[in-house]
Protein backbone atom coordinates (compact mmCIF):
# COMPACT_ATOMS: atom_id res chain seq x y z
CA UNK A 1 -11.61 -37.26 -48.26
CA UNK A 2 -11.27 -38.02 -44.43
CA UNK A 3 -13.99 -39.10 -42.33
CA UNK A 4 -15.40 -37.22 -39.44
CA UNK A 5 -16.18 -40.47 -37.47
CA UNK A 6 -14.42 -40.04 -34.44
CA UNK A 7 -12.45 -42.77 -35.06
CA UNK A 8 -10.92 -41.20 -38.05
CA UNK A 9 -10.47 -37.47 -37.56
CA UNK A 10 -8.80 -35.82 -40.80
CA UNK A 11 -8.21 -31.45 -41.36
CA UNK A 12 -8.53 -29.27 -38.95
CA UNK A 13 -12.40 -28.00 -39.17
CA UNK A 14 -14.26 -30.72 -37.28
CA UNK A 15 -12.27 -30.89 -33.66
CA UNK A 16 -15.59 -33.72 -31.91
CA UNK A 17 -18.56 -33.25 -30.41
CA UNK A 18 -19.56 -30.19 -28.84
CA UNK A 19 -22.35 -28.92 -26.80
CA UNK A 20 -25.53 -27.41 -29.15
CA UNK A 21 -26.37 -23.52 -28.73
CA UNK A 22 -29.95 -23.60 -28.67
CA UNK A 23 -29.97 -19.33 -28.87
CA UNK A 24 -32.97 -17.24 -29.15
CA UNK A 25 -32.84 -14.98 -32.18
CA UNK A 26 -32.32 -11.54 -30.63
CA UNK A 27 -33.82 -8.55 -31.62
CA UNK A 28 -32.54 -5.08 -32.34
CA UNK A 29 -35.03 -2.15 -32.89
CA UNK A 30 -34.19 1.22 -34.18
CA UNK A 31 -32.73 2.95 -36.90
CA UNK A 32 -29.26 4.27 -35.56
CA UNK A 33 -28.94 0.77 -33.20
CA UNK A 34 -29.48 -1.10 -36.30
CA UNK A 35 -26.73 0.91 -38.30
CA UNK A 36 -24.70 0.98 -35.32
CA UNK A 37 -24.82 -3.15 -35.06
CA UNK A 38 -23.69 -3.14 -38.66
CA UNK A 39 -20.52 -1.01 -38.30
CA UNK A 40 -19.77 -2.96 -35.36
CA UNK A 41 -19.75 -6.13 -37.52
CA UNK A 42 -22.91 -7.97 -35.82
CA UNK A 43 -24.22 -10.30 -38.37
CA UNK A 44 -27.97 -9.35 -38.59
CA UNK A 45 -30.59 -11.98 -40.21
CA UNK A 46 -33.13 -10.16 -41.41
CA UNK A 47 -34.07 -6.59 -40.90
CA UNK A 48 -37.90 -5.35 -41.21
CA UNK A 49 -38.10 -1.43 -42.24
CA UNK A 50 -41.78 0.16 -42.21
CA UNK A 51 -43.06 0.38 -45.12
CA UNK A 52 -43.28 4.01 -47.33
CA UNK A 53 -40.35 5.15 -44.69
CA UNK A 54 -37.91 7.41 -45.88
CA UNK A 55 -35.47 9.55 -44.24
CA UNK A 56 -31.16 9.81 -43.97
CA UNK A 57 -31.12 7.11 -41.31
CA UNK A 58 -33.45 4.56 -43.62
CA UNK A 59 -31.35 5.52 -46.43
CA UNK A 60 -27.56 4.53 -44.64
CA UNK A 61 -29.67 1.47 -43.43
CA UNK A 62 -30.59 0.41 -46.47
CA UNK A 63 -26.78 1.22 -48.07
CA UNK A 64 -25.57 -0.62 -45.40
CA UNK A 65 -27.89 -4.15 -45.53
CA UNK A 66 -27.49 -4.65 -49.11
CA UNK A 67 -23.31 -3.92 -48.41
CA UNK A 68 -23.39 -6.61 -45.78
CA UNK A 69 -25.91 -9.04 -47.71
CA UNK A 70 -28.66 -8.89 -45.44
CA UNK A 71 -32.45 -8.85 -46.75
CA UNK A 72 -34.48 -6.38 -46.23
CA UNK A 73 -38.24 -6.60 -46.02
CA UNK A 74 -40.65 -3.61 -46.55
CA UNK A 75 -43.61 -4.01 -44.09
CA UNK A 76 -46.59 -2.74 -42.69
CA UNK A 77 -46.24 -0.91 -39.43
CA UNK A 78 -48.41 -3.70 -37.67
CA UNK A 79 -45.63 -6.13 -38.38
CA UNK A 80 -43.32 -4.13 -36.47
CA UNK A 81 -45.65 -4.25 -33.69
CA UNK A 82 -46.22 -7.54 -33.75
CA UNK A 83 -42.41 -7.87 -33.38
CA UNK A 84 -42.07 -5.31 -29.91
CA UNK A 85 -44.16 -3.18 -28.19
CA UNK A 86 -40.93 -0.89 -27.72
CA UNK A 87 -40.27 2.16 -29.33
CA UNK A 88 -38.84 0.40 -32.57
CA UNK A 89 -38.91 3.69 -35.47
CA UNK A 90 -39.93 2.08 -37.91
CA UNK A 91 -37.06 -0.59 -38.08
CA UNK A 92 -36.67 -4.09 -36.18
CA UNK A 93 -33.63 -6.74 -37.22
CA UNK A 94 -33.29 -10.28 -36.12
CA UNK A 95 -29.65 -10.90 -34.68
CA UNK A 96 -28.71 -14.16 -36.59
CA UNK A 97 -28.07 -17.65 -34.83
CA UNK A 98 -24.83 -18.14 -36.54
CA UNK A 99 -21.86 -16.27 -38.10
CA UNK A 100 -21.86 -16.71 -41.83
CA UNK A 101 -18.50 -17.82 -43.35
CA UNK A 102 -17.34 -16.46 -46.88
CA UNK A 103 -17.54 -19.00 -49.82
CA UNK A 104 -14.59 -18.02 -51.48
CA UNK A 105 -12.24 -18.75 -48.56
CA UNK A 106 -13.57 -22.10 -48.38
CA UNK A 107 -12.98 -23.20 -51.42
CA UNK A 108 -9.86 -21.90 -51.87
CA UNK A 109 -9.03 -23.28 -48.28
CA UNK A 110 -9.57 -26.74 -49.49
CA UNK A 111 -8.14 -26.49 -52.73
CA UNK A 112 -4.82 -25.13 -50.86
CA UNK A 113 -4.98 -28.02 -48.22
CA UNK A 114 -5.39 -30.82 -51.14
CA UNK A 115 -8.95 -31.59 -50.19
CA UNK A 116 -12.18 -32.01 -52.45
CA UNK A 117 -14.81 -29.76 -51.94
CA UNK A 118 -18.39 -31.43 -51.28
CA UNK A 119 -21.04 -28.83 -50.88
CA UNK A 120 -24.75 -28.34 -50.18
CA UNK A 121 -26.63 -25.59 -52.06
CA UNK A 122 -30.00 -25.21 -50.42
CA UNK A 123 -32.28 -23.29 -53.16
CA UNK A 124 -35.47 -21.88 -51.25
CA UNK A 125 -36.06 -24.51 -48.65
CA UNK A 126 -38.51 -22.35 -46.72
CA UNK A 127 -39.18 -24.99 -43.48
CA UNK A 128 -36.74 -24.05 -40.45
CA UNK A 129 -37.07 -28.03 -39.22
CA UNK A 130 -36.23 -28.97 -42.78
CA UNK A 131 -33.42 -26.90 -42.90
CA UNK A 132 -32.35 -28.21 -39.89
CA UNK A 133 -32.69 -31.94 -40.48
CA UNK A 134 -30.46 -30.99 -43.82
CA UNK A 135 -27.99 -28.98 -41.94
CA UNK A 136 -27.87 -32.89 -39.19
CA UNK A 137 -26.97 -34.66 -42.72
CA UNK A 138 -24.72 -32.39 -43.80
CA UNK A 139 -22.44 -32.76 -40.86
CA UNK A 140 -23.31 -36.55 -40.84
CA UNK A 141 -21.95 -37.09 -44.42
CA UNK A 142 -19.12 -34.65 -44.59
CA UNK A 143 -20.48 -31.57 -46.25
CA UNK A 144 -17.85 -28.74 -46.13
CA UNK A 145 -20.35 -26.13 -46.30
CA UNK A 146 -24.15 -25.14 -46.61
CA UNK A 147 -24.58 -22.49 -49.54
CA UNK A 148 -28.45 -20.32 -49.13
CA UNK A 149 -29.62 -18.01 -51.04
CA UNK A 150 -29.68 -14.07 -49.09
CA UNK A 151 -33.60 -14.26 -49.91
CA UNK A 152 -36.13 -16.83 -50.06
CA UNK A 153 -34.88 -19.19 -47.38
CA UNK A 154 -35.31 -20.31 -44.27
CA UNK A 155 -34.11 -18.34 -41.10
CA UNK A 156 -31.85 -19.60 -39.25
CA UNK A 157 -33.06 -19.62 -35.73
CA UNK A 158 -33.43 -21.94 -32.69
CA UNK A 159 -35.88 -24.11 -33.88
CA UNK A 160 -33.27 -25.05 -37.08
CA UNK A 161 -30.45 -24.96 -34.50
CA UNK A 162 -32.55 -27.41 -32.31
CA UNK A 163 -33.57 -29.84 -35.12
CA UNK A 164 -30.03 -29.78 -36.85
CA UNK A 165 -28.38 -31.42 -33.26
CA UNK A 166 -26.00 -28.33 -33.35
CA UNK A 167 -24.85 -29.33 -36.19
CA UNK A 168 -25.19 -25.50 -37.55
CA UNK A 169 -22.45 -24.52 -35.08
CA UNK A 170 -20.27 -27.10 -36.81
CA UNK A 171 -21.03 -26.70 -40.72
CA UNK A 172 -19.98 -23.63 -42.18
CA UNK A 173 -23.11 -21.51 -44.09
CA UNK A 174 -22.42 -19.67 -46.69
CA UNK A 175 -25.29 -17.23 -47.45
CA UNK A 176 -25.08 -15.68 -51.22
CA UNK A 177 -26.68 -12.87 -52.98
CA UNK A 178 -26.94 -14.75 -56.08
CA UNK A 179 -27.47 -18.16 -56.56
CA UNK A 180 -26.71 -18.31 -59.96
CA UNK A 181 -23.45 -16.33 -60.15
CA UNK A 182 -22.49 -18.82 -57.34
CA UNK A 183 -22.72 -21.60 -59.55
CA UNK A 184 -20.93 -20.31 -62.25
CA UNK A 185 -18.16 -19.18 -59.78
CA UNK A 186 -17.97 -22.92 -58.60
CA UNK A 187 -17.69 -24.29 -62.31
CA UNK A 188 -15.26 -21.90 -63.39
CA UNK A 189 -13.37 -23.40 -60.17
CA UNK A 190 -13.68 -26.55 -61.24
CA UNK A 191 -16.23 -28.10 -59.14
CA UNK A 192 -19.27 -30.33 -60.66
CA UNK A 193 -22.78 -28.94 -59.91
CA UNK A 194 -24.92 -31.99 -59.22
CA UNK A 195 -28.90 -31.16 -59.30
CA UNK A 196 -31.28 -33.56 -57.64
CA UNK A 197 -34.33 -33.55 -59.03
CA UNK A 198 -37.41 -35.70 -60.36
CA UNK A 199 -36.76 -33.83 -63.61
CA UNK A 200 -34.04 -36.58 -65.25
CA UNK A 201 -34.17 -39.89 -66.71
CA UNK A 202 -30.94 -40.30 -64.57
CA UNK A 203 -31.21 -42.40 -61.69
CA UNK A 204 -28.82 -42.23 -58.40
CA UNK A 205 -28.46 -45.81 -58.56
CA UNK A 206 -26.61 -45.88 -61.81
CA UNK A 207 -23.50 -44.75 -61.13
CA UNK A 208 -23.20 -42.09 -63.55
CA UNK A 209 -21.73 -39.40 -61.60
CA UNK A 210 -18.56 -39.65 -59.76
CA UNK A 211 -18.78 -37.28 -56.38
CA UNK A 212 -15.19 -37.92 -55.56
CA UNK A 213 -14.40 -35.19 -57.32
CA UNK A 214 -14.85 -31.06 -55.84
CA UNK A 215 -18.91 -31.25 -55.99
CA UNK A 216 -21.47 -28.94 -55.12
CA UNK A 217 -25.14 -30.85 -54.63
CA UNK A 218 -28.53 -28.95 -55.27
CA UNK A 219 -31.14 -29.13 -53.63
CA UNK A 220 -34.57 -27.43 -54.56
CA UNK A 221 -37.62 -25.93 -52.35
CA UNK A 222 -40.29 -28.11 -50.89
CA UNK A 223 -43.26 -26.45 -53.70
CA UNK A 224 -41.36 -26.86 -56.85
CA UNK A 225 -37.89 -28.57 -56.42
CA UNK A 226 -35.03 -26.36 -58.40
CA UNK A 227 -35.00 -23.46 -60.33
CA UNK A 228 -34.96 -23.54 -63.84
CA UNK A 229 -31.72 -21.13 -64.37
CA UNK A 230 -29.63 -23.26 -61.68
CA UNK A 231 -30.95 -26.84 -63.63
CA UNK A 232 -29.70 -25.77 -66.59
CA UNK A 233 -26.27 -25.04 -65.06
CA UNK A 234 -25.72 -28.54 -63.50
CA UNK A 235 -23.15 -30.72 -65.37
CA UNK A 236 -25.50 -33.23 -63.84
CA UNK A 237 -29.04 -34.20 -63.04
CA UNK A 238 -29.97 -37.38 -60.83
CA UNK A 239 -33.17 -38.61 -59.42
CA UNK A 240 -33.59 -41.00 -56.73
CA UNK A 241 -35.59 -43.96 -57.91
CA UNK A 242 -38.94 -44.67 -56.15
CA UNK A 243 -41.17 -47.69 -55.72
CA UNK A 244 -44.26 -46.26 -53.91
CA UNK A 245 -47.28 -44.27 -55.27
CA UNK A 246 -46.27 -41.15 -54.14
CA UNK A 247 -44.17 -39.09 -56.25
CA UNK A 248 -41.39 -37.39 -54.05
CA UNK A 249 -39.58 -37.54 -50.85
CA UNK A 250 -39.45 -34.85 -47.98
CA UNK A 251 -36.67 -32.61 -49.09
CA UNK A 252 -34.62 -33.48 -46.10
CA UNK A 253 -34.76 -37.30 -46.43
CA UNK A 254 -33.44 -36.84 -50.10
CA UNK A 255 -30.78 -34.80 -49.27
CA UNK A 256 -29.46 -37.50 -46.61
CA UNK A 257 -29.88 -40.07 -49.26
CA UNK A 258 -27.71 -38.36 -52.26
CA UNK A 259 -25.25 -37.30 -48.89
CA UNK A 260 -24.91 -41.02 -48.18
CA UNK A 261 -23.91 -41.89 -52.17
CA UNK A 262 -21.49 -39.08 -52.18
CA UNK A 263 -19.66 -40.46 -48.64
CA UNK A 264 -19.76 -43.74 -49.64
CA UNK A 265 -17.78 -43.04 -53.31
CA UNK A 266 -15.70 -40.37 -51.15
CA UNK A 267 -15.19 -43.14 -48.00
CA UNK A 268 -14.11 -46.39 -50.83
CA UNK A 269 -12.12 -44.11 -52.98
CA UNK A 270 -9.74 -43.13 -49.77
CA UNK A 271 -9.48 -46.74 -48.53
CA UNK A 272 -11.98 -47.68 -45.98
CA UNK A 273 -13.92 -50.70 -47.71
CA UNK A 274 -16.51 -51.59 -44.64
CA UNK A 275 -18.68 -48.24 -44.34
CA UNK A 276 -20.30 -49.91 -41.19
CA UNK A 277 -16.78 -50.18 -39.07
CA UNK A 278 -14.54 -47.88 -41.46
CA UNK A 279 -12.13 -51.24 -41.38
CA UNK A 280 -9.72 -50.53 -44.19
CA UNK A 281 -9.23 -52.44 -46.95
């Protein structure tokens, strides 16, 4: 796999630096202008629809989120409020930060173009500055793409877009309805689903997984790490050893640190031997 050091540019997705987009989440409010925003192909975030309403519009709107993948919360009409103080009937959405990018054409982009996949599934990290650190690592260690769940995660807004360096406007996220047929849609492609979690006897430092190979790295929520149903699908389970007294790492520092082992078997399996000065060998 190439590195994205400027120094040694490889594939065509990474092109340098470029200046962060530090964009306001937008709001649209309204039944038909959400619909209408949906047709027209604007990628919407989240979309809050008063609660107990019911009519033709809220019924297209609803066909329509769950066709594009976008969740839907059912709230009180002081949320909506809260929101605007314009007319909003009984519907407001949140314009998202970023354009999501479809999974499958990844993958099979890579696959096409020789590479090996590395990804990131994020599973419920709730804390936008969190998510953003992870998204800064990604990029950093040469993540092809983010993969978060439709619901349960983090929005992506300009606090994450802030705290991530840009680095959201240069990693492709992938945001799936299901986590779990995700997974299995990776393994029947042929890619390893590495879990790291305290849950293992495994340790990082042993050198029992190879992550030259396509990989896909989980990560689980800040409260109570992965879910069951995705641990049981990884063809491997890693923790990273500890010395202190306290039991776990901020989710975003562990991420960079099972990032780093994945570059570095990735950077000495294509030939660069010093990881400080990528001198080859």
């Amino acid at each position: 796999m190439e590195s994205r050091n400027n120094k040694f540019v490889g594939g065509n997705r990474y092109s340098g630096p470029r200046t962060p987009k530090e964009d306001k989440m937008e709001m649209i409010f309204g039944l038909r202008p959400i619909i209408e925003a949906m047709l027209a192909g604007k990628v919407l975030e989240k979309i809050f629809v008063q609660k107990g309403a019911r009519n033709a519009n809220v019924d297209e709107l609803l066909d329509l989120a769950k066709k594009h993948d976008v969740p839907v919360a059912s709230v009180p009409i002081e949320k909506l409020n809260n929101l605007t103080r314009k007319n909003h009937q009984g519907a407001v959405a949140l314009i998202s930060a970023i354009t999501y990018m479809p999974l499958d054409e990844i993958v099979t982009s890579l696959f096409e173009k020789g590479k090996s996949p590395l990804l990131l599934i994020l599973d419920r990290i709730t804390d936008v500055r969190n998510f953003g650190s992870i998204a800064r690592n990604a990029e950093c260690m040469g993540v092809d793409a983010i993969v978060i769940p439709s619901r349960g995660g983090a929005q992506i807004n300009a606090d994450a877009i802030k705290t991530s360096a840009g680095a959201l406007h240069l990693v492709p996220v992938c945001r799936e309805p299901n986590l779990k047929n995700t997974i299995d849609y990776l393994k029947d492609y042929g890619v390893q689903i590495v879990a790291c979690t305290e849950k293992t006897e495994h340790n990082l430092t042993d050198n029992t997984v190879d992550f030259v190979g396509p990989t896909a790295i989980i990560m689980g929520s800040e409260e109570d790490g992965i879910s069951p149903e995705y641990l049981k699908r990884a063809d491997a389970k890693l923790r990273i050893p500890l010395l202190g007294q306290i039991g776990s790492l901020n989710v975003s520092v562990a991420t960079g640190i099972i990032l780093y082992e994945a570059m570095s078997h990735r950077l000495r399996e294509s030939g660069y031997s010093n990881l400080n000065t990528f001198e080859p060998r």
